[in-house]
C-alpha atoms as a PDB file:
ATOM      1  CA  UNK A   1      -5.311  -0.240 -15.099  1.00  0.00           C
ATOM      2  CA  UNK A   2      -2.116  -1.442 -12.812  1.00  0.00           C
ATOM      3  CA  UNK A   3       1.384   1.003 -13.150  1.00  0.00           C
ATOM      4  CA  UNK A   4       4.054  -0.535 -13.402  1.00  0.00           C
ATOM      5  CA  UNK A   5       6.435   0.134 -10.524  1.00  0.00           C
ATOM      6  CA  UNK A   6       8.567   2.825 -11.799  1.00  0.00           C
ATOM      7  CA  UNK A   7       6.229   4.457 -13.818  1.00  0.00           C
ATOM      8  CA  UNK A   8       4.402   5.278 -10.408  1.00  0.00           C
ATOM      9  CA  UNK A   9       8.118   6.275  -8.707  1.00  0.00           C
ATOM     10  CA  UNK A  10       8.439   8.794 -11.679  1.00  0.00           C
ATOM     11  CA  UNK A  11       5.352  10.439 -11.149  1.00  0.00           C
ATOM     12  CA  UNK A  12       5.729  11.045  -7.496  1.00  0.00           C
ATOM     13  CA  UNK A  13       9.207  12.745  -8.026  1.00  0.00           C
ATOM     14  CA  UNK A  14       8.009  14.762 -10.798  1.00  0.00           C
ATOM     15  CA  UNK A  15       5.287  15.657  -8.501  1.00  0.00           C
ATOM     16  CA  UNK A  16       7.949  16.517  -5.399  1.00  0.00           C
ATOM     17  CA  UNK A  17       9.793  18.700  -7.712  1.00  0.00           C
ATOM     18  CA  UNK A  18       6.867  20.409  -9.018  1.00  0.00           C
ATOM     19  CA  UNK A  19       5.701  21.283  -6.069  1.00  0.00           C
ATOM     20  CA  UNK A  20       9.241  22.567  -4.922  1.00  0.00           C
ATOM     21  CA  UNK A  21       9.349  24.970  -8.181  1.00  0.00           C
ATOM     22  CA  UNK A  22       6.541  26.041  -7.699  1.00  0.00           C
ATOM     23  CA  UNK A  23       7.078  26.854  -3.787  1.00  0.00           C
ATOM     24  CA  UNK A  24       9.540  28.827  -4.851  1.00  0.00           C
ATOM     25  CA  UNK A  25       7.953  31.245  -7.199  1.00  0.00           C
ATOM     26  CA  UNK A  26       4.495  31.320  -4.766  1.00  0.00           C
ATOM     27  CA  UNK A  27       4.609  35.405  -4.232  1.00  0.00           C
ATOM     28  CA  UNK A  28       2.122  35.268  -1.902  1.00  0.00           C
ATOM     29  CA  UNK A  29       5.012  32.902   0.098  1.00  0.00           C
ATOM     30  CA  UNK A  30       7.727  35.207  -0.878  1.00  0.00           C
ATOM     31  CA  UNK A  31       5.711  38.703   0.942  1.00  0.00           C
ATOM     32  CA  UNK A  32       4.816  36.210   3.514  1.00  0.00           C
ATOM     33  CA  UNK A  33       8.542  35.873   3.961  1.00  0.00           C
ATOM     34  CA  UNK A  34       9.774  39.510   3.719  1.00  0.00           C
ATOM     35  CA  UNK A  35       6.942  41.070   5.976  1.00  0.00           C
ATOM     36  CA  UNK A  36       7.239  38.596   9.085  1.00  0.00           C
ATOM     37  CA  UNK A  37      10.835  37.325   8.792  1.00  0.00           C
ATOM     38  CA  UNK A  38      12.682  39.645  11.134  1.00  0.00           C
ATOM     39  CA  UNK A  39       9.552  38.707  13.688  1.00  0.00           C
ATOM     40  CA  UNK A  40      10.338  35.290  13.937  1.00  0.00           C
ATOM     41  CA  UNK A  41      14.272  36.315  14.202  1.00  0.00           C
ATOM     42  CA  UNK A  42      12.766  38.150  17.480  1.00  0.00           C
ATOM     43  CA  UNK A  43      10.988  35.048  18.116  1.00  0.00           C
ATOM     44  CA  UNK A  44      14.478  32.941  17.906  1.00  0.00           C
ATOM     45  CA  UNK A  45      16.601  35.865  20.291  1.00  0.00           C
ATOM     46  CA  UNK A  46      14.051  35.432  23.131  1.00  0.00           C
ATOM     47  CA  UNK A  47      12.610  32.166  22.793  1.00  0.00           C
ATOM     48  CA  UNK A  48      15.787  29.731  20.904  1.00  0.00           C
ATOM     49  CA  UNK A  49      13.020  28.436  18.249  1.00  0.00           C
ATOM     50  CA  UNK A  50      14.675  28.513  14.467  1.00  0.00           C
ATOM     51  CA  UNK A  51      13.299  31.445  12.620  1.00  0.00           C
ATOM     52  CA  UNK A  52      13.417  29.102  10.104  1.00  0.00           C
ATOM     53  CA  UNK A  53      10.498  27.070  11.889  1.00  0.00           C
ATOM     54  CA  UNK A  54       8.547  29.757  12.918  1.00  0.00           C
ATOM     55  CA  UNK A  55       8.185  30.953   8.934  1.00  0.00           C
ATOM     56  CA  UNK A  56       7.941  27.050   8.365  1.00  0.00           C
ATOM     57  CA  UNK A  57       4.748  27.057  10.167  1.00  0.00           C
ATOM     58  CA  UNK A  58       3.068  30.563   9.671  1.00  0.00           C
ATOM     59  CA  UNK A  59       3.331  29.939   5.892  1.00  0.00           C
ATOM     60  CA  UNK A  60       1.515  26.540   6.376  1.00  0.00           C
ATOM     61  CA  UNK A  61      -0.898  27.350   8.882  1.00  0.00           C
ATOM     62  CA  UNK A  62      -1.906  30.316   7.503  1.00  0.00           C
ATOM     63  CA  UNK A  63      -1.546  29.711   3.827  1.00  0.00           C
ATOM     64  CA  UNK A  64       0.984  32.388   4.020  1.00  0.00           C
ATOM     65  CA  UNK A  65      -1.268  34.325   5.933  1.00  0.00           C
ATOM     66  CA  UNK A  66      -4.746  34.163   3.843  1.00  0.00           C
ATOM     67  CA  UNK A  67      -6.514  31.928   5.819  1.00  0.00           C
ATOM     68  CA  UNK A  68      -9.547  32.582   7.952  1.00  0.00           C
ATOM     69  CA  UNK A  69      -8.074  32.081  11.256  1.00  0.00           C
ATOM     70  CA  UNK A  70      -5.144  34.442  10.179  1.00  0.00           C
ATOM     71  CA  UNK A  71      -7.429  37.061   8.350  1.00  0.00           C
ATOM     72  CA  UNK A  72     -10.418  37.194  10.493  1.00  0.00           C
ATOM     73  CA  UNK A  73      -7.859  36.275  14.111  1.00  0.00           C
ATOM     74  CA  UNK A  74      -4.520  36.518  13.415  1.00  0.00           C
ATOM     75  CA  UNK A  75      -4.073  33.579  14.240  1.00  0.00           C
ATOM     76  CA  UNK A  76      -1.082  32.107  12.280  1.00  0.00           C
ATOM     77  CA  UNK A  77      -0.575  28.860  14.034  1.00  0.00           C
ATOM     78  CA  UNK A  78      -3.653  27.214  14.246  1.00  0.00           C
ATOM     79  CA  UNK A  79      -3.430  27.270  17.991  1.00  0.00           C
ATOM     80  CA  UNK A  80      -6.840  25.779  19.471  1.00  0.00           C
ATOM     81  CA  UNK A  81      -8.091  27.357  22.436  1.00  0.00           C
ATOM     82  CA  UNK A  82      -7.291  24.851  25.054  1.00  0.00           C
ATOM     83  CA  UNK A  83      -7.784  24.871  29.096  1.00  0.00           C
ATOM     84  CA  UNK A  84      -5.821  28.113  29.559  1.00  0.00           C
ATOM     85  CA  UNK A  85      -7.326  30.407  27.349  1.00  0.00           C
ATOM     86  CA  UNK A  86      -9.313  33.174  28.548  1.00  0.00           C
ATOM     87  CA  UNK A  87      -9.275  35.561  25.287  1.00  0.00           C
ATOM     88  CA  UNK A  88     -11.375  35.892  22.426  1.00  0.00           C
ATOM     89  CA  UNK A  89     -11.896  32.657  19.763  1.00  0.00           C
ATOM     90  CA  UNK A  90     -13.233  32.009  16.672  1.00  0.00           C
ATOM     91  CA  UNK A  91     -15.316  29.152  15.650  1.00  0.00           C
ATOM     92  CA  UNK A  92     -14.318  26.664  12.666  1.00  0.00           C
ATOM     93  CA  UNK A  93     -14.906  22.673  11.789  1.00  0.00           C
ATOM     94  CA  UNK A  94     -11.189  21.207  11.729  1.00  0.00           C
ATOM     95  CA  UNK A  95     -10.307  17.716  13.693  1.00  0.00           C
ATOM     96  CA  UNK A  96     -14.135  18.254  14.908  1.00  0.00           C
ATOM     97  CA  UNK A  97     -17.015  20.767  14.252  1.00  0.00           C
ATOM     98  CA  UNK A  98     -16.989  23.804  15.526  1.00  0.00           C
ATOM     99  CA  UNK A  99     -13.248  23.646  16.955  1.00  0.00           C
ATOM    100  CA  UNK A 100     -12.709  27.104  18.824  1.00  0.00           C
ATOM    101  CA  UNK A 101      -9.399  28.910  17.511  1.00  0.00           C
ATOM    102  CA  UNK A 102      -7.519  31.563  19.475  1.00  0.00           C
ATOM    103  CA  UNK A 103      -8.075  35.202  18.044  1.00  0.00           C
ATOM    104  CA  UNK A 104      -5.067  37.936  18.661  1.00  0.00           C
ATOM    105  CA  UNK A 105      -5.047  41.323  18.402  1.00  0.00           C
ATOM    106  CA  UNK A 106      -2.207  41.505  16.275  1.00  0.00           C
ATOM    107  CA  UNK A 107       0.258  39.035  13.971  1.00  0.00           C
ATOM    108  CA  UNK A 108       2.999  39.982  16.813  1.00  0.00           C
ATOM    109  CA  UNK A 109       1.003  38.180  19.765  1.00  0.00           C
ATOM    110  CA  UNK A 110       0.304  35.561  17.366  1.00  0.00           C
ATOM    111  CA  UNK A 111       3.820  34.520  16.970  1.00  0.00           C
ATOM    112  CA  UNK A 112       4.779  35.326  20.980  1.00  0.00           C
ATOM    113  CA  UNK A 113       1.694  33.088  21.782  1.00  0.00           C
ATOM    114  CA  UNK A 114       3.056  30.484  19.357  1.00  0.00           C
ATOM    115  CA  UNK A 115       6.611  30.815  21.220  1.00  0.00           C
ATOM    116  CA  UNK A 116       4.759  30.392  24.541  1.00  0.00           C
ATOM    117  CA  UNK A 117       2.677  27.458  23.790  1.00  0.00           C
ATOM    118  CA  UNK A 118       6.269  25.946  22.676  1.00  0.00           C
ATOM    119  CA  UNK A 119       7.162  26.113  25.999  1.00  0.00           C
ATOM    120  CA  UNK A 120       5.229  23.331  27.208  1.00  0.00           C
ATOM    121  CA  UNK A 121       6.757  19.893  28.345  1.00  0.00           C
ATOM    122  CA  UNK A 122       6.368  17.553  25.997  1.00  0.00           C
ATOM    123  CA  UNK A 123       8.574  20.159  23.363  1.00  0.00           C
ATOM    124  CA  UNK A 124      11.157  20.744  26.306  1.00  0.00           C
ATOM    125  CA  UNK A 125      13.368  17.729  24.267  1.00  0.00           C
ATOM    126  CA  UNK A 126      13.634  19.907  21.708  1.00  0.00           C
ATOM    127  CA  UNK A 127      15.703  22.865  22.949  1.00  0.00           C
ATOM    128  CA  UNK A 128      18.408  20.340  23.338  1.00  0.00           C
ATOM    129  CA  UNK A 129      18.682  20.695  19.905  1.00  0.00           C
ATOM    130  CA  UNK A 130      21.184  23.158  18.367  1.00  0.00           C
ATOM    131  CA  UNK A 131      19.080  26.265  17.091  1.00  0.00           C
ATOM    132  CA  UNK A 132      19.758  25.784  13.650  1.00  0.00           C
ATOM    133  CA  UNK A 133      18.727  22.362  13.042  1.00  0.00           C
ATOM    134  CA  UNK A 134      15.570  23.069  11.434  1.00  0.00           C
ATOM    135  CA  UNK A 135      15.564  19.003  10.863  1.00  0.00           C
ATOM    136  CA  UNK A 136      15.600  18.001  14.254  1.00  0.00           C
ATOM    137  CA  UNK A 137      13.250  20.646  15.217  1.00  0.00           C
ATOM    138  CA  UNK A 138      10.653  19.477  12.037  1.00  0.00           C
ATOM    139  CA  UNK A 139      10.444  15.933  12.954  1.00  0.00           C
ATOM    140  CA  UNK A 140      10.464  16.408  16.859  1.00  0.00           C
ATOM    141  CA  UNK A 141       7.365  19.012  16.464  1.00  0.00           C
ATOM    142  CA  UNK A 142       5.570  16.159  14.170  1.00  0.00           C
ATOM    143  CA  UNK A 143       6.391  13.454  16.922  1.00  0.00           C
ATOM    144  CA  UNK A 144       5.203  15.638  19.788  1.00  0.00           C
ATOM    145  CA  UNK A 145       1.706  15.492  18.606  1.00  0.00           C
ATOM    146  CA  UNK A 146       1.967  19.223  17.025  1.00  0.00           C
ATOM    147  CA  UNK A 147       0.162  18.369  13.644  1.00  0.00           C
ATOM    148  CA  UNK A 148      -1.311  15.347  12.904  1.00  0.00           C
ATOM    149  CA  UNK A 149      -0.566  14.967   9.089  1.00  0.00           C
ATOM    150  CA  UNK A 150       1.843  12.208   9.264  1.00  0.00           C
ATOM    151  CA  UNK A 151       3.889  14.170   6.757  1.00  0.00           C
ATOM    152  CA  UNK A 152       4.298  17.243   8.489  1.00  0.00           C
ATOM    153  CA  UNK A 153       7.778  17.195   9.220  1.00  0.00           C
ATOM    154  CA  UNK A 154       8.812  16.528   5.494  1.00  0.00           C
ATOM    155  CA  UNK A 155       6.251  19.104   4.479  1.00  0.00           C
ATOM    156  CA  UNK A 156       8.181  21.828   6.653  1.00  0.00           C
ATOM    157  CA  UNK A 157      11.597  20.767   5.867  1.00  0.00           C
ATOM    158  CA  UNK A 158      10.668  21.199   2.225  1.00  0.00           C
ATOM    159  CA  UNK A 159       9.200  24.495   2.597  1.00  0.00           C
ATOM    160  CA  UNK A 160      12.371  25.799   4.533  1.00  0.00           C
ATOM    161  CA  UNK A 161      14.840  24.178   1.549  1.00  0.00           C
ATOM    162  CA  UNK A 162      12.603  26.045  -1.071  1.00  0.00           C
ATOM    163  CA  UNK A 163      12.190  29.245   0.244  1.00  0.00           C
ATOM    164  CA  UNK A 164      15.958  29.307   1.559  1.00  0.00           C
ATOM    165  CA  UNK A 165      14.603  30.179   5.185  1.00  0.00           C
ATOM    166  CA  UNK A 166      17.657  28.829   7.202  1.00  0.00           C
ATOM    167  CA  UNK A 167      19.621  31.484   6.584  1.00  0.00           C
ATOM    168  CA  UNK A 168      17.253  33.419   8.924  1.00  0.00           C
ATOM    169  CA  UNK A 169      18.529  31.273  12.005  1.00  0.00           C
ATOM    170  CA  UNK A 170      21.781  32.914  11.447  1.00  0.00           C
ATOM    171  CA  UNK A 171      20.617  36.142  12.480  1.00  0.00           C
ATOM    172  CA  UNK A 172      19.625  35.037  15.705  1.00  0.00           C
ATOM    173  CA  UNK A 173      23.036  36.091  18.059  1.00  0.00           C
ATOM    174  CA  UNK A 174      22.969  34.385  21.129  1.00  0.00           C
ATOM    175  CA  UNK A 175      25.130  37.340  22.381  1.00  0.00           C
ATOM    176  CA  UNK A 176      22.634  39.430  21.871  1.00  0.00           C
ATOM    177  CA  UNK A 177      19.693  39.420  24.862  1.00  0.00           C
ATOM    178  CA  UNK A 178      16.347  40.032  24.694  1.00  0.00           C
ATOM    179  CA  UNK A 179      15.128  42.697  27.267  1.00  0.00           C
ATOM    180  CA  UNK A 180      11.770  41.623  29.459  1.00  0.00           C
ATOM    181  CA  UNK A 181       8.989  43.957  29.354  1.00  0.00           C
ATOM    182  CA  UNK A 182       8.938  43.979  32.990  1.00  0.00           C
ATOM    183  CA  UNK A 183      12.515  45.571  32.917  1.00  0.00           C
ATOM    184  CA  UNK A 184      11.291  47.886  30.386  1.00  0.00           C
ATOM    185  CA  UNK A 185       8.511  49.273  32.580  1.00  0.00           C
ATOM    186  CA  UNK A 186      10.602  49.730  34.878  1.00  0.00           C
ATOM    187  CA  UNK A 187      13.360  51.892  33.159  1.00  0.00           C
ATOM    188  CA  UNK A 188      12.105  55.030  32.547  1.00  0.00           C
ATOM    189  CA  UNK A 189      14.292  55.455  29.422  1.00  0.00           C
ATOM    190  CA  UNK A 190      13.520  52.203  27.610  1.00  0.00           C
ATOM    191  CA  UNK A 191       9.155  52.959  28.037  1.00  0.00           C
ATOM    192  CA  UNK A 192       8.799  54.328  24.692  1.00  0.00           C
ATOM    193  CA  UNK A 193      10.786  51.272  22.879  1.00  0.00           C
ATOM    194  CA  UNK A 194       8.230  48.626  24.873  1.00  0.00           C
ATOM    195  CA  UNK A 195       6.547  48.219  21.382  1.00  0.00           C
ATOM    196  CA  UNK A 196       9.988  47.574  19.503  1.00  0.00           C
ATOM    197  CA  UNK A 197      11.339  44.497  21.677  1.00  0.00           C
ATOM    198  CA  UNK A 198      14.744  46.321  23.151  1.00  0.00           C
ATOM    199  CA  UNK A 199      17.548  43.994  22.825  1.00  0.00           C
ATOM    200  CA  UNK A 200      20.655  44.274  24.343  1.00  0.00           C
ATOM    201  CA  UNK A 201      23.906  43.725  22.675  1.00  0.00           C
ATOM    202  CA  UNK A 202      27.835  43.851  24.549  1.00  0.00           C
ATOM    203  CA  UNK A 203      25.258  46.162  27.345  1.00  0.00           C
ATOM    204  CA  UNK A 204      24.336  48.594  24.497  1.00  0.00           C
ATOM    205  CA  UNK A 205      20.758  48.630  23.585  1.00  0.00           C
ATOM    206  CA  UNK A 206      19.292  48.660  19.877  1.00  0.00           C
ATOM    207  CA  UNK A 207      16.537  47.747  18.499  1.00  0.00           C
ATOM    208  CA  UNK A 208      15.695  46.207  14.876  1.00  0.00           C
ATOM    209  CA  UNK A 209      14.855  48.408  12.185  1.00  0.00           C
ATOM    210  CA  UNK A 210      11.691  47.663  10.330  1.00  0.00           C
ATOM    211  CA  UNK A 211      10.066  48.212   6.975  1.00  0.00           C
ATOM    212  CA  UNK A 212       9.557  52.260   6.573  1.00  0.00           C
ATOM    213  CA  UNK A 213      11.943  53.185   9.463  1.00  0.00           C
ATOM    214  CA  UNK A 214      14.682  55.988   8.790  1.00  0.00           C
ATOM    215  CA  UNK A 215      16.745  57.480  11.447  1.00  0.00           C
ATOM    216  CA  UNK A 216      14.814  60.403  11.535  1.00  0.00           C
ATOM    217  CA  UNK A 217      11.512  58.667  12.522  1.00  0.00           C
ATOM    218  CA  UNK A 218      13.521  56.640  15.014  1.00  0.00           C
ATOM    219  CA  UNK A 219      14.438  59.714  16.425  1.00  0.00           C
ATOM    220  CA  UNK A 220      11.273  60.694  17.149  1.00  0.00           C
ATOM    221  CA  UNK A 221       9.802  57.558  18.606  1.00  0.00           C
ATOM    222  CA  UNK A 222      12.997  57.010  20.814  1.00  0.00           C
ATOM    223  CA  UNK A 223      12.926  60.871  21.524  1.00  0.00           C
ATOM    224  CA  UNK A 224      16.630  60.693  20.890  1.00  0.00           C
ATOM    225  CA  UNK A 225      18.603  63.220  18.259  1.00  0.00           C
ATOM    226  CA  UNK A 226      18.701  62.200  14.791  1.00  0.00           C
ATOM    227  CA  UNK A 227      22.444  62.600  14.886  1.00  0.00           C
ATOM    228  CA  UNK A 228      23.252  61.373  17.763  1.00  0.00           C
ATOM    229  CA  UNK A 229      21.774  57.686  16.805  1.00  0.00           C
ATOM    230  CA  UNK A 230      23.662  58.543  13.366  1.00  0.00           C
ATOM    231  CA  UNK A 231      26.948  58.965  15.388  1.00  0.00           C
ATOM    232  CA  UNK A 232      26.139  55.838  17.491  1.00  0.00           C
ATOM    233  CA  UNK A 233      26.115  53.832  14.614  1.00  0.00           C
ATOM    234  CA  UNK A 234      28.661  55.010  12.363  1.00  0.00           C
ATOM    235  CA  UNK A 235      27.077  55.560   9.503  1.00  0.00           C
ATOM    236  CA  UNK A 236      26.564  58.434   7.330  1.00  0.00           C
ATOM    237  CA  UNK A 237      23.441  60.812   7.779  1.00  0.00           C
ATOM    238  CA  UNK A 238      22.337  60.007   4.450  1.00  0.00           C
ATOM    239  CA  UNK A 239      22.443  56.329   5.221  1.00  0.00           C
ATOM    240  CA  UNK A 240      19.058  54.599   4.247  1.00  0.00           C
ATOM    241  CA  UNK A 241      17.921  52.061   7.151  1.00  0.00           C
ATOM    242  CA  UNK A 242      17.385  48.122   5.524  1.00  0.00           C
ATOM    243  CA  UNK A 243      15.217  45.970   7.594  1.00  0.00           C
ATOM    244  CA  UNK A 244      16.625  43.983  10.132  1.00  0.00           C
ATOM    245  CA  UNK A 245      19.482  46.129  10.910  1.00  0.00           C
ATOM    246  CA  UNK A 246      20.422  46.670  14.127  1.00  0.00           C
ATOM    247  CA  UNK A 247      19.810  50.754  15.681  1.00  0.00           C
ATOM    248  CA  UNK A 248      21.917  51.042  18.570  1.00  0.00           C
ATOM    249  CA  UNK A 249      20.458  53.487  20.849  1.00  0.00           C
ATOM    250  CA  UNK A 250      23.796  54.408  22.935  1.00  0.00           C
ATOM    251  CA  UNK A 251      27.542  54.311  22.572  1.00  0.00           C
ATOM    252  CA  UNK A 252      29.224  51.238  21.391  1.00  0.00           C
ATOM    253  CA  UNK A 253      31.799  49.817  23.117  1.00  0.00           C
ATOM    254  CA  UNK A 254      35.635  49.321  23.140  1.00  0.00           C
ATOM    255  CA  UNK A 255      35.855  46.045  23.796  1.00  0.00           C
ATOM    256  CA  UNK A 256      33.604  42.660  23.621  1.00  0.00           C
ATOM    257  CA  UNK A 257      30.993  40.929  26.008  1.00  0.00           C
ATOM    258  CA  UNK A 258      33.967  39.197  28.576  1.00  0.00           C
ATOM    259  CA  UNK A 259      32.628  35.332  27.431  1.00  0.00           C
ATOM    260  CA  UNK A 260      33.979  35.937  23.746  1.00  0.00           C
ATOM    261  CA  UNK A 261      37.302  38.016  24.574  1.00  0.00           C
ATOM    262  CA  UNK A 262      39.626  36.496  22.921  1.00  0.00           C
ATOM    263  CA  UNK A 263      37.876  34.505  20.723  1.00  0.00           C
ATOM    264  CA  UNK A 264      37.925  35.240  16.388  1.00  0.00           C
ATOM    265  CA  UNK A 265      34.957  35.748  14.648  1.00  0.00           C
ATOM    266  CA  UNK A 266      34.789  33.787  11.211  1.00  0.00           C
ATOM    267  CA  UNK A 267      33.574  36.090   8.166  1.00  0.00           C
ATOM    268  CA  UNK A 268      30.531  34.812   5.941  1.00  0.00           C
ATOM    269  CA  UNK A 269      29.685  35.618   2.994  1.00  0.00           C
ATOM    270  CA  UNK A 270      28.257  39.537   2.591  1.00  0.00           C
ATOM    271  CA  UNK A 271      29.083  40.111   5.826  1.00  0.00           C
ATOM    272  CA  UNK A 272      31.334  43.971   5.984  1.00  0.00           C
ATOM    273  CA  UNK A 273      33.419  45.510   8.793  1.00  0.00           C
ATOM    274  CA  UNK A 274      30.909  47.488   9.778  1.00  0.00           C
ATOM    275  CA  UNK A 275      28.045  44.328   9.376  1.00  0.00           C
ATOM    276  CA  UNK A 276      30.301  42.472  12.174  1.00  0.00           C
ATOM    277  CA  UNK A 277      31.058  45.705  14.424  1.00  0.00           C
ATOM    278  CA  UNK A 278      27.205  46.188  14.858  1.00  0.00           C
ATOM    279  CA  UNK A 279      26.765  42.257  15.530  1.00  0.00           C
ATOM    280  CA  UNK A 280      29.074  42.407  18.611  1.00  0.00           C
ATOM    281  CA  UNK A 281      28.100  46.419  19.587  1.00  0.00           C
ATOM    282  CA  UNK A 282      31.855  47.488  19.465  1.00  0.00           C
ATOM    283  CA  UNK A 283      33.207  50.766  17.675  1.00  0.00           C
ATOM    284  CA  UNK A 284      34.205  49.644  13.756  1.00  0.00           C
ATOM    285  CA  UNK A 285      37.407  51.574  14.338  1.00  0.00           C
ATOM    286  CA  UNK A 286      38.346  49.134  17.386  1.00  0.00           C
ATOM    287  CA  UNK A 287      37.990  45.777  14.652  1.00  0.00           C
ATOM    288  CA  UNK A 288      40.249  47.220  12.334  1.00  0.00           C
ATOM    289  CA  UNK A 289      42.606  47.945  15.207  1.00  0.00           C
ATOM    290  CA  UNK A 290      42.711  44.713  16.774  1.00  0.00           C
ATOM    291  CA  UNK A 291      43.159  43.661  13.317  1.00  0.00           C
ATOM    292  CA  UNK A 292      45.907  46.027  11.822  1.00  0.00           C
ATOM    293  CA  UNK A 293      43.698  46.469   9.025  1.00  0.00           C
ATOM    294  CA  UNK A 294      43.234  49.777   6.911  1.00  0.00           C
ATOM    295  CA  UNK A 295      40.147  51.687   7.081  1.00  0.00           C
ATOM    296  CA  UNK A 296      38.878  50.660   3.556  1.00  0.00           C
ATOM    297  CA  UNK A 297      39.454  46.732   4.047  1.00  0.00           C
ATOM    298  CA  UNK A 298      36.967  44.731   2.733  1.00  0.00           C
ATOM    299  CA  UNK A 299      36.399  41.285   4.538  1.00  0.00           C
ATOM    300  CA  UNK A 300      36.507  37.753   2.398  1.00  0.00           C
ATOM    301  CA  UNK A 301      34.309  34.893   3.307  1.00  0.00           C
ATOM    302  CA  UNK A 302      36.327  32.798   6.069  1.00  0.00           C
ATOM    303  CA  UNK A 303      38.697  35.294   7.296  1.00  0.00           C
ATOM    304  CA  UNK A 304      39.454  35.700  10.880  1.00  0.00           C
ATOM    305  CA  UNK A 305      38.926  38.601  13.171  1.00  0.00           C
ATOM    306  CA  UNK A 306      40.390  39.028  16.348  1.00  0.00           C
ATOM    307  CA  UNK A 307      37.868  40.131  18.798  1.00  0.00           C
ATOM    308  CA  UNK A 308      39.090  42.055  22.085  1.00  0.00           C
END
């Protein structure tokens, strides 16, 4: 029997939002989320790809990491095998039987190897783009040939808007530099942190705390005093490590990188004194100097910091 017009607009809304409610409540989406999340922030320091994007497509290419090529590979991206490949694959039907998949070692090298294969020219157009238009970045990756469902694009943008994930672009600091492994190989004090990604921040290396870290196992992977990474990062010894926070592994400094001297940073919303001392790697007693501010200010959404 023929619909009538709007009767068959109605049920492709109610349909849209369905699916978006129920996005939102998938838990198998939401541990997806909280386990790789800070991974594809790394992703977004080194490589500029939104974090946001990077989630986007593990959760859909891997069915939020359940699928065979992510369970029995790693392999969270669907990335084929190609004319370059030289590592292990694994064998399914997809555009044609018996496609050959790429098969990692770990998650990690899944999402470097998805930053890598990024690289290539015909996505080059898209790091023109400003990091945090997810957007841009959805519909350029659907008209560079990267999927072809011809409503890939909306189907990304949707799961980013459900599951909040732009908010993870903003923890990407393009002050903050990503340290090559080749450096680290060569600097006999960074070896043991070649599985942790060193970053640099204002010339002060940290890394990024993880699920299960406390300073005291820090400590004893970086072979550096409990107290003294305590004392580098002004918190009480009793403070409990969150992950994604930044460990400084040295002394901060007294002043900011020279490009943003001068400059104000603009306070968002949870964001503390101490939150916006460890984003630049300065000493928290220097931004309340700059400042004139008393030691037990609390910061508002908007304010303006002077940064030195």
């Amino acid at each position: 029997m023929k619909r009538p017009l709007l009767y068959i607009l109605y049920i492709i809304i109610i349909s849209f939002y369905g699916f978006s409610a129920k996005a939102q409540n998938n838990p198998s989406y939401i541990q997806y989320i909280e386990t790789y999340k800070w991974l594809a922030i790394e992703e977004m320091q080194r490589y500029h790809i939104p974090a946001s994007i990077t989630l986007a497509q593990g959760l859909l290419e891997s069915g939020a990491g359940q699928s065979i090529l992510a369970v029995q590979g790693n392999n969270h991206f669907g990335i084929k095998v190609g004319s370059t490949w030289t590592g292990p694959y694994i064998v399914k039907s997809d555009d044609r039987p018996n496609d050959r998949f790429r098969k990692y070692n770990s998650v990690e090298e899944s999402y470097e190897d998805h930053s890598r294969f990024l690289q290539k020219t015909r996505y080059q157009s898209l790091f023109q783009l400003d990091p945090t238009d997810y957007v841009g970045w959805a519909h350029g990756l659907k008209a560079a040939g990267y999927a072809t469902n011809p409503k890939y694009a909306s189907v990304l943008i949707n799961i980013i808007e459900s599951y909040n994930l732009a908010q993870y672009d903003h923890l990407a600091d393009p002050n903050h530099i990503y340290i090559e492994p080749e450096i680290v190989q060569r600097n006999q004090n960074l070896q043991e942190q070649a599985g942790r990604r060193p970053m640099l921040c204002n010339d002060v290396v940290y890394i990024i705390a993880r699920p299960g870290d406390t300073y005291q196992s820090i400590s004893k992977e970086m072979k550096i005093k409990a107290s003294k990474l305590v004392k580098y990062n002004e918190v009480d010894k009793h403070h409990l490590l969150r992950p994604g926070e930044i460990v400084f592994l040295g002394k901060k400094k007294s002043h900011v990188a020279k490009p943003i001297r001068k400059t104000y940073h603009v306070v968002r919303e949870g964001e503390s004194m101490h939150f916006i001392a460890q984003q630049y790697g300065i000493k928290l007693s220097c931004l309340y100097k700059w400042n004139e501010l008393p030691y037990d200010f609390r910061p508002k959404p908007g304010m303006m910091l002077k940064l030195k």
